[in-house]
N, C-alpha and C. Protein backbone atom coordinates (compact mmCIF):
# COMPACT_ATOMS: atom_id res chain seq x y z
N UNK A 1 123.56 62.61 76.42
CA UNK A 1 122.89 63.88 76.34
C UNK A 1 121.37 63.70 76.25
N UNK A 2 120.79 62.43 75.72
CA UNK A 2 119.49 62.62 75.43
C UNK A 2 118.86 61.81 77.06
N UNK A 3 119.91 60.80 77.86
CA UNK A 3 119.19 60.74 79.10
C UNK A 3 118.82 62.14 79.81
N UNK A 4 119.74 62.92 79.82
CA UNK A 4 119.49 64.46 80.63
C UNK A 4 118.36 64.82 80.08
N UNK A 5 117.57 65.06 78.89
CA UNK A 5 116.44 65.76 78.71
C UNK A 5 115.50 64.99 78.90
N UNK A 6 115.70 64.02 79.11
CA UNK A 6 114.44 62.63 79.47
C UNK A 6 114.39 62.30 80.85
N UNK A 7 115.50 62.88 81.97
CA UNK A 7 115.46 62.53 82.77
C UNK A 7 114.82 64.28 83.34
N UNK A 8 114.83 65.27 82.69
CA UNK A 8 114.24 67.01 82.98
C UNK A 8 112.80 66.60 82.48
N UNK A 9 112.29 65.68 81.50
CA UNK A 9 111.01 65.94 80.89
C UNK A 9 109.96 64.95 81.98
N UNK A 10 110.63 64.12 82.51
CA UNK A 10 110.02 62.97 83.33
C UNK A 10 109.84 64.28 84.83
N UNK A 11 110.95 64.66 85.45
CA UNK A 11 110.96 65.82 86.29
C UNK A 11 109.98 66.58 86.37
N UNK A 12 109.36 67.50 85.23
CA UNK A 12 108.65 68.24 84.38
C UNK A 12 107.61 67.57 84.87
N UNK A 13 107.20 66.55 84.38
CA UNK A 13 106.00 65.67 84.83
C UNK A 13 105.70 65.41 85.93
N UNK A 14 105.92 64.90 87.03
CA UNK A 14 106.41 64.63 88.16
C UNK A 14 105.91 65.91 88.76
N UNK A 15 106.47 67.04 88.66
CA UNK A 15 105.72 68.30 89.07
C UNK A 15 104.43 68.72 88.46
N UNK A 16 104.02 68.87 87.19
CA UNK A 16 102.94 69.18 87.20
C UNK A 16 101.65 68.40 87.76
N UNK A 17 101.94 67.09 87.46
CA UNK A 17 101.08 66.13 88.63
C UNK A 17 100.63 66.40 90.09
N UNK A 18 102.09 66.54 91.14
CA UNK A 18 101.98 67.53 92.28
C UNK A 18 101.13 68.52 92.19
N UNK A 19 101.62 69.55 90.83
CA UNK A 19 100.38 71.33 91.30
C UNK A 19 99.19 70.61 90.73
N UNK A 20 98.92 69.56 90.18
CA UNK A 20 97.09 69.59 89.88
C UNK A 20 96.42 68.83 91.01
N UNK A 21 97.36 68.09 91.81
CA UNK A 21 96.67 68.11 93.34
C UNK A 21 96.05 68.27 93.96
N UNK A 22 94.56 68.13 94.31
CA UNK A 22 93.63 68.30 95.29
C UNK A 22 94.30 68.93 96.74
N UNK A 23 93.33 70.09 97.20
CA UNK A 23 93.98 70.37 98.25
C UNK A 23 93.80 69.25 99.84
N UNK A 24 92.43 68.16 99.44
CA UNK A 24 92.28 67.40 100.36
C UNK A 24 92.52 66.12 99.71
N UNK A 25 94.20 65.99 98.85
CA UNK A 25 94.48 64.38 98.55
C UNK A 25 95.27 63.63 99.52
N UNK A 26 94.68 64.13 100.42
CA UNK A 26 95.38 63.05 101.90
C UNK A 26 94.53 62.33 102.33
N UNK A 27 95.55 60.46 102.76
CA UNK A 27 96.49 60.40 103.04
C UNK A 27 97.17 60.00 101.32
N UNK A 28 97.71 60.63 100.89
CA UNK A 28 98.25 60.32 99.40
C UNK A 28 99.84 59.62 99.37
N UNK A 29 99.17 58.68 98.62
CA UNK A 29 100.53 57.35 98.45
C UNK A 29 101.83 57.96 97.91
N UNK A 30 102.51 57.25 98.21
CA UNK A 30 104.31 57.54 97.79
C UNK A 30 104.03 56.80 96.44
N UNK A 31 105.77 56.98 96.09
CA UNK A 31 105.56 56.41 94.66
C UNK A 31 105.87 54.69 94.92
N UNK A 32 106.32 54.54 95.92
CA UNK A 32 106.37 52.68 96.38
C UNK A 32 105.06 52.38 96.49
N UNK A 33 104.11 52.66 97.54
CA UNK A 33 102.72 52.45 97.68
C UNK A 33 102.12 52.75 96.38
N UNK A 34 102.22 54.04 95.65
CA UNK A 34 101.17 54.23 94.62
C UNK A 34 101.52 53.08 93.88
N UNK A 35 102.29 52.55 93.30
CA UNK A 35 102.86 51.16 92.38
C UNK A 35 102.07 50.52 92.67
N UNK A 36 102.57 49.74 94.23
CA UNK A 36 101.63 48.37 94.45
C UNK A 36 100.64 48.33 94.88
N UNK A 37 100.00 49.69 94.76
CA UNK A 37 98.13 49.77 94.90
C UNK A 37 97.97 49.94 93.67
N UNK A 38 98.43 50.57 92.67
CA UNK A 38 97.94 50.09 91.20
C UNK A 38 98.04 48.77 90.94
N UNK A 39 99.33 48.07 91.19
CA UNK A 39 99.55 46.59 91.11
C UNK A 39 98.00 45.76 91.66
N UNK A 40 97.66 46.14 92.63
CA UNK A 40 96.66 45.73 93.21
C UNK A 40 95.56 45.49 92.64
N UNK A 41 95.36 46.94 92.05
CA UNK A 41 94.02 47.81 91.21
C UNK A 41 94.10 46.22 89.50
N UNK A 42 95.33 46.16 89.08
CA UNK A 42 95.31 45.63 87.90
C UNK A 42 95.01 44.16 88.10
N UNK A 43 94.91 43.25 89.89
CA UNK A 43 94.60 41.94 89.91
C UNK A 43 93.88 41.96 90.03
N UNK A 44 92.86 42.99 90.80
CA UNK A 44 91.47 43.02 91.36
C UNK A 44 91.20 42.97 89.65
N UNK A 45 90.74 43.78 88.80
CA UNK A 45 90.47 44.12 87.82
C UNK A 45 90.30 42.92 87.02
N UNK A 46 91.19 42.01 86.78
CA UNK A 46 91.63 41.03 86.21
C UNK A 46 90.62 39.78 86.83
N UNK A 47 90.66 39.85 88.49
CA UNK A 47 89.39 39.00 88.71
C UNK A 47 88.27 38.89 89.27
N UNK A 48 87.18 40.15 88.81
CA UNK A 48 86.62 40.59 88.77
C UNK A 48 86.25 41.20 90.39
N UNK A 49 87.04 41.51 90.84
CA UNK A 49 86.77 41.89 92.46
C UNK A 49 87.10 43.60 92.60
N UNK A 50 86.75 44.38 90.97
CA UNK A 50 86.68 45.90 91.30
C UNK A 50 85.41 46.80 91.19
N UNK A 51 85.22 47.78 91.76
CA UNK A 51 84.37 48.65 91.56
C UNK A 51 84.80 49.73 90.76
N UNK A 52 84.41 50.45 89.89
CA UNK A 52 84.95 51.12 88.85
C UNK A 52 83.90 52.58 89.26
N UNK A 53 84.11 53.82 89.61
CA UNK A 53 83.40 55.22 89.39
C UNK A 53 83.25 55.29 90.68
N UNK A 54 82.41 56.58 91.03
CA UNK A 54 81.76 57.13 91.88
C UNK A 54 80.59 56.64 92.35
N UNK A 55 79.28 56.61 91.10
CA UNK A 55 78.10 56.41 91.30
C UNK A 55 78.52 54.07 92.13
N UNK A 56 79.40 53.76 91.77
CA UNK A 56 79.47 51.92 91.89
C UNK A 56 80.15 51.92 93.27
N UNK A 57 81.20 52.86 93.57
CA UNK A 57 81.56 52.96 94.44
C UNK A 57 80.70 53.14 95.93
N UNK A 58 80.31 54.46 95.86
CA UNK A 58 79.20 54.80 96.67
C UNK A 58 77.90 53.79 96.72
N UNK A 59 77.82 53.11 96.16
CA UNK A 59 76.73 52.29 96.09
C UNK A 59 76.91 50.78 96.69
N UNK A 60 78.33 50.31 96.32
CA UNK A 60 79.19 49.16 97.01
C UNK A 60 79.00 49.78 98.45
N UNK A 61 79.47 50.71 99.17
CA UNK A 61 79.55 51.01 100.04
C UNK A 61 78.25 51.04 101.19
N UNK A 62 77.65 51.77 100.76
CA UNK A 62 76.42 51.85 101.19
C UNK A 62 75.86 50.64 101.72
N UNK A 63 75.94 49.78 100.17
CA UNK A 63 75.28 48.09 100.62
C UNK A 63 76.31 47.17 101.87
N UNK A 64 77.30 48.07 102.41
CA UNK A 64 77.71 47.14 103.44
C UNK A 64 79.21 46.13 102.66
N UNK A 65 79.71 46.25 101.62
CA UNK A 65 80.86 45.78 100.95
C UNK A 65 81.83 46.50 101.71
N UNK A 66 83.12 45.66 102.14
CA UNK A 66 83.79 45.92 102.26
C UNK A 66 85.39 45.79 101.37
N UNK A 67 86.46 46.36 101.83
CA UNK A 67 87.25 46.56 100.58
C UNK A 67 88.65 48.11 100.81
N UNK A 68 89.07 48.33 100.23
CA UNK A 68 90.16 49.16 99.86
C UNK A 68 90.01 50.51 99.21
N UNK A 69 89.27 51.60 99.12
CA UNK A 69 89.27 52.54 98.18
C UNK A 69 90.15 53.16 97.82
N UNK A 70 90.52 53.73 96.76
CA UNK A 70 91.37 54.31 95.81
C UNK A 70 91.12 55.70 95.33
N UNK A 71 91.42 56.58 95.62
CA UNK A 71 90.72 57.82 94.58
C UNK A 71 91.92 58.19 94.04
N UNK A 72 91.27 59.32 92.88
CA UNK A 72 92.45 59.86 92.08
C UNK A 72 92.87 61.28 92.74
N UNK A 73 93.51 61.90 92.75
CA UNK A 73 93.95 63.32 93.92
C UNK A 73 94.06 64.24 92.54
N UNK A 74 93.99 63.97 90.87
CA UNK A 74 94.04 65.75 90.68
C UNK A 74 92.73 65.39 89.52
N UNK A 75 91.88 65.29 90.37
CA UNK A 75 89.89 65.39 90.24
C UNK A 75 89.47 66.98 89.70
N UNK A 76 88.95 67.36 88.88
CA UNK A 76 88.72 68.30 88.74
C UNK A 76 86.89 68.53 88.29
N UNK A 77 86.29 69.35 88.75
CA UNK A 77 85.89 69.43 90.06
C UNK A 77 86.03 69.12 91.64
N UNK A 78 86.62 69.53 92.31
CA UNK A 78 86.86 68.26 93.48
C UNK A 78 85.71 68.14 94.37
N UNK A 79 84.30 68.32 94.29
CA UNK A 79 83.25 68.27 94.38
C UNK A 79 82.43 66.96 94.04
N UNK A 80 82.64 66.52 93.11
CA UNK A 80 82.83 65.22 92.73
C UNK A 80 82.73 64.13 93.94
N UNK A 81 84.14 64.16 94.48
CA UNK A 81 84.68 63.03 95.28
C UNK A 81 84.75 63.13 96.87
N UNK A 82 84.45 64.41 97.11
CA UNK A 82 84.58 64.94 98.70
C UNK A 82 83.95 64.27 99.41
N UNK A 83 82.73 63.36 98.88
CA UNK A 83 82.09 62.78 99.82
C UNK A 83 82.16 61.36 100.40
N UNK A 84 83.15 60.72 99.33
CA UNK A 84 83.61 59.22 99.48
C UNK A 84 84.08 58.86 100.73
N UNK A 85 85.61 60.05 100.67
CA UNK A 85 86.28 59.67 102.11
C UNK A 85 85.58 59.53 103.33
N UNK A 86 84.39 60.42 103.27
CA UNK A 86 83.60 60.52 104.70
C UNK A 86 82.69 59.45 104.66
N UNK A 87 82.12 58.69 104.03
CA UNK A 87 82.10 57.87 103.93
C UNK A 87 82.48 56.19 104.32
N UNK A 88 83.80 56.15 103.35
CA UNK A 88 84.23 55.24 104.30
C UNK A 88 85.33 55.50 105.20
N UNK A 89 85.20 56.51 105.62
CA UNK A 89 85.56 56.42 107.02
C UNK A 89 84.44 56.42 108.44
N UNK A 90 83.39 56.44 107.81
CA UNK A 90 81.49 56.36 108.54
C UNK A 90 81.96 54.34 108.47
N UNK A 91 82.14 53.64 106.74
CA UNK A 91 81.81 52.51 107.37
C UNK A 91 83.57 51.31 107.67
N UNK A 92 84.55 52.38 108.04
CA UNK A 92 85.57 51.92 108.73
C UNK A 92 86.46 50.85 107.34
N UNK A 93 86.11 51.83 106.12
CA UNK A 93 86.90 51.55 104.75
C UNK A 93 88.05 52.17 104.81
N UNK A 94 89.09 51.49 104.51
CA UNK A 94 90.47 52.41 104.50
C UNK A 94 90.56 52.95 103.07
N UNK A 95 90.86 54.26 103.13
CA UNK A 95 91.34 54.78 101.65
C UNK A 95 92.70 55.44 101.53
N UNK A 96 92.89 55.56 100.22
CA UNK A 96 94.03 56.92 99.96
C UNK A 96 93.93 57.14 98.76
N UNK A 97 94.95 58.14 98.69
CA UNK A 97 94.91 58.88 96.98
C UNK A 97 95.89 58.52 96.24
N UNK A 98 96.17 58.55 95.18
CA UNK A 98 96.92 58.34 94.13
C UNK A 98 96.97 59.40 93.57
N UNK A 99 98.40 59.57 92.30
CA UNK A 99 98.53 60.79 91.78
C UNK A 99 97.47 61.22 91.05
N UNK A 100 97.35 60.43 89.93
CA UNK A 100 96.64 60.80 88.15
C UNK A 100 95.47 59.28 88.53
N UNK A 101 94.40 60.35 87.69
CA UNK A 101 92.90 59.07 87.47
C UNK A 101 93.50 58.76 86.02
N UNK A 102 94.78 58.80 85.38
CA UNK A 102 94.87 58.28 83.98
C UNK A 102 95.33 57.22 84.66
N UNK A 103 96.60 57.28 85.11
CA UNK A 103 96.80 55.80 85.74
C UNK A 103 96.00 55.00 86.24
N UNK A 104 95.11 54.99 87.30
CA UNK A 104 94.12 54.51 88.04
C UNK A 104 93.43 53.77 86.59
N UNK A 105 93.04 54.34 85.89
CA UNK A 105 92.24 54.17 84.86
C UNK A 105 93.08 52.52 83.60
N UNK A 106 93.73 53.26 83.57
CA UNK A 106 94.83 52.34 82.95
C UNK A 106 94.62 50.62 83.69
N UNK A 107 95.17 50.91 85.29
CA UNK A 107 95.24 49.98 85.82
C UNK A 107 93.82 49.31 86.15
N UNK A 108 93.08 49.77 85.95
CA UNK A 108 91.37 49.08 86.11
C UNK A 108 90.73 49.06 84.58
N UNK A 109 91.72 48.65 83.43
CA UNK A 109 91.57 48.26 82.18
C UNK A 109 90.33 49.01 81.65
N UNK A 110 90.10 50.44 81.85
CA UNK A 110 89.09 51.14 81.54
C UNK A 110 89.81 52.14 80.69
N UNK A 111 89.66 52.48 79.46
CA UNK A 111 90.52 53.77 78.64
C UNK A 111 89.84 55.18 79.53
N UNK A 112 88.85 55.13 80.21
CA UNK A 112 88.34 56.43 80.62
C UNK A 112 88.86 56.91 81.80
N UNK A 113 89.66 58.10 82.23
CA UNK A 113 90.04 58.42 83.42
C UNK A 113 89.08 58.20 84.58
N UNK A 114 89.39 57.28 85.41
CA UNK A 114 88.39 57.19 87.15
C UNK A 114 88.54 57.86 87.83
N UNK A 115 87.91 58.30 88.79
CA UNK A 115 87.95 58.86 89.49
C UNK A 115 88.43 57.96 90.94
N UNK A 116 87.69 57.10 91.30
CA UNK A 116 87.94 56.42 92.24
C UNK A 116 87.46 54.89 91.95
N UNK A 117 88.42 54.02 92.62
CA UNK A 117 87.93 52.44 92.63
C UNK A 117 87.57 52.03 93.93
N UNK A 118 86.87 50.57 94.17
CA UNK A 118 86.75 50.14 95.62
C UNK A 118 87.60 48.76 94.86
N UNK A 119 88.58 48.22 95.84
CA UNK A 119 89.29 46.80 95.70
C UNK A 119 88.19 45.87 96.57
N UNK A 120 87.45 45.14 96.29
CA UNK A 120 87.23 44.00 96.97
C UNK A 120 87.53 42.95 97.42
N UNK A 121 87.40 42.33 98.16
CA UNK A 121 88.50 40.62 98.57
C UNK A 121 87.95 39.67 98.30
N UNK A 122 86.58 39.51 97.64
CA UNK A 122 85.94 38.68 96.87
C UNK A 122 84.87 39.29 95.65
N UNK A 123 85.26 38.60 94.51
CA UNK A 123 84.13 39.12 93.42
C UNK A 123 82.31 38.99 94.04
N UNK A 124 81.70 39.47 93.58
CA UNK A 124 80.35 39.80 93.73
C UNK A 124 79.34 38.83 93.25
N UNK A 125 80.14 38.60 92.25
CA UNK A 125 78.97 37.55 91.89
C UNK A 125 80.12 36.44 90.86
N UNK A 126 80.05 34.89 90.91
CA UNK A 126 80.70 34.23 90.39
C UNK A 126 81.95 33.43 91.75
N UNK A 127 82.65 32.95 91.47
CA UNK A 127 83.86 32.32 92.35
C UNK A 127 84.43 32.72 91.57
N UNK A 128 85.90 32.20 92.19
CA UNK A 128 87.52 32.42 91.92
C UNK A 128 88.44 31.54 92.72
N UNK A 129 89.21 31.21 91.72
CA UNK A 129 89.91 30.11 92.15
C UNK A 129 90.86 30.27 93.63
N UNK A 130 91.15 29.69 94.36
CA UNK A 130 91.67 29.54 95.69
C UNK A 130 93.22 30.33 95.32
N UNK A 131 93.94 30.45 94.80
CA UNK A 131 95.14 30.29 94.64
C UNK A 131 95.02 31.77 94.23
N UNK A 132 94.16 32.30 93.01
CA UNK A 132 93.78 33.59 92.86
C UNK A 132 93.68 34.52 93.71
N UNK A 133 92.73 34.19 94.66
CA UNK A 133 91.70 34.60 96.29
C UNK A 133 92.90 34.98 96.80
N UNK A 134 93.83 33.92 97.66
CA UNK A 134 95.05 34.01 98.14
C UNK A 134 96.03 35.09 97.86
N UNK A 135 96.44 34.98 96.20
CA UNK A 135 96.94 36.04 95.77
C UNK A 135 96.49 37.43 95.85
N UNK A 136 95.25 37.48 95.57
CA UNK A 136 94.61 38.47 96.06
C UNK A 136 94.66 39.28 97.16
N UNK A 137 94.36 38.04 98.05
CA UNK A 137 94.57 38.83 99.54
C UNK A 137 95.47 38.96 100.44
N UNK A 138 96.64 38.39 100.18
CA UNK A 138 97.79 38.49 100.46
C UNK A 138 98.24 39.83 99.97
N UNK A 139 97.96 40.64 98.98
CA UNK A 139 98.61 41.65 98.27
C UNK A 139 97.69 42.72 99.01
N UNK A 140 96.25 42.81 99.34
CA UNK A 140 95.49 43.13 99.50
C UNK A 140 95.89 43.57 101.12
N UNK A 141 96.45 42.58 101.55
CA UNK A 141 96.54 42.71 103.17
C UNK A 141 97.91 43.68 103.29
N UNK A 142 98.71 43.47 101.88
CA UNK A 142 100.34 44.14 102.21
C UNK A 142 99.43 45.88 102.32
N UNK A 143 98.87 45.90 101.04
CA UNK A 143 98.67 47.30 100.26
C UNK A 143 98.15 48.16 101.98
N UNK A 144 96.97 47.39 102.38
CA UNK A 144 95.96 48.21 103.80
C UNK A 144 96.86 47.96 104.84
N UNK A 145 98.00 47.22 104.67
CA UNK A 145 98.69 47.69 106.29
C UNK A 145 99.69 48.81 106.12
N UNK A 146 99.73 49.11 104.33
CA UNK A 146 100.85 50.10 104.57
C UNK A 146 100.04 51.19 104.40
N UNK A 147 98.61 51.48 103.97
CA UNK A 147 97.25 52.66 104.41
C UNK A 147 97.65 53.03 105.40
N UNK A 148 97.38 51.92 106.29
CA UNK A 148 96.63 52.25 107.55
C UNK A 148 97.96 52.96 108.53
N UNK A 149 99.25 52.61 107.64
CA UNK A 149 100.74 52.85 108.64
C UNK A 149 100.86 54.50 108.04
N UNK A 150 100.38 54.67 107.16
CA UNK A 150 100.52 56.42 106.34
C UNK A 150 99.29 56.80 107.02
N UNK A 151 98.52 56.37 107.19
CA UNK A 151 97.05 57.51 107.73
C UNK A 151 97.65 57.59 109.68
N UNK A 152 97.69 56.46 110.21
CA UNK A 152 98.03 56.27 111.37
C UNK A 152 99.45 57.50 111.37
N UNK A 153 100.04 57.90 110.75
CA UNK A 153 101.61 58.76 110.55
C UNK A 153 100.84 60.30 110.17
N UNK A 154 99.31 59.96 110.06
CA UNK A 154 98.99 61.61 109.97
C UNK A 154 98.23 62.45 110.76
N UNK A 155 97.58 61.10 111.62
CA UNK A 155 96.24 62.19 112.68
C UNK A 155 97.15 61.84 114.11
């Protein structure tokens, strides 16, 4: 009896996430993709190959970094973030959305809800071990071919 109300309260959740939704959170990840782009979000994080906000983001970008972006889809203001996607899609960055910036947040070891991350395929400043790198970009390469197979499935 107590799985049934845990399995209605998780439900419960699950929908209100959906209605706080951005009306432009496309192309927005499934719950397989959203996983292993957080999965992603928590190695980058770990070795030092993330961009964390808006203002770091936009600014990675600009300077010609390339990489993976991430945004969160229930942004409030959505004014905020409207301008990322166009962006990198100006410098041929693949992105998508995710449900909640709590998660996002979580997974880029920050207690503060994000808005958006950039994944990089090499840290910025410092090395990283070969085996790391690898791991990295091996996961890195799964996460942007299954982007590019959901955005390619929408225009």
């Amino acid at each position: 009896m107590g799985s049934d109300s845990e399995t209605e309260r998780s439900n419960v959740k699950e929908k209100k996430k959906i209605t706080s939704l951005a009306p432009i959170a496309k192309p927005l990840a499934g719950k397989k993709l959203c996983k292993r782009t957080l999965k992603l979000v928590r190695k980058a994080s770990e070795s030092k190959c993330l961009k964390r906000g808006v203002k770091e983001v936009v600014k990675s970008i600009r300077r010609g970094h390339k990489g993976l972006c991430i945004i969160a889809g229930n942004i409030s203001p959505i004014d905020v973030i409207t301008h990322v996607p166009i962006l990198c899609e100006e410098s041929d960055i693949p992105y998508v959305y995710v449900t909640s910036k709590e998660e996002l947040a979580s997974a880029g070891a920050t207690k503060r809800p994000t808005c958006c991350v950039l994944v990089l395929t090499k840290p910025t400043k410092g090395e990283m071990g070969k085996e790391d790198q690898e791991k990295l970009k091996a996961d890195y390469d799964q996460v942007v071919s299954d982007v590019s197979e959901l955005t390619s499935s929408l225009f």
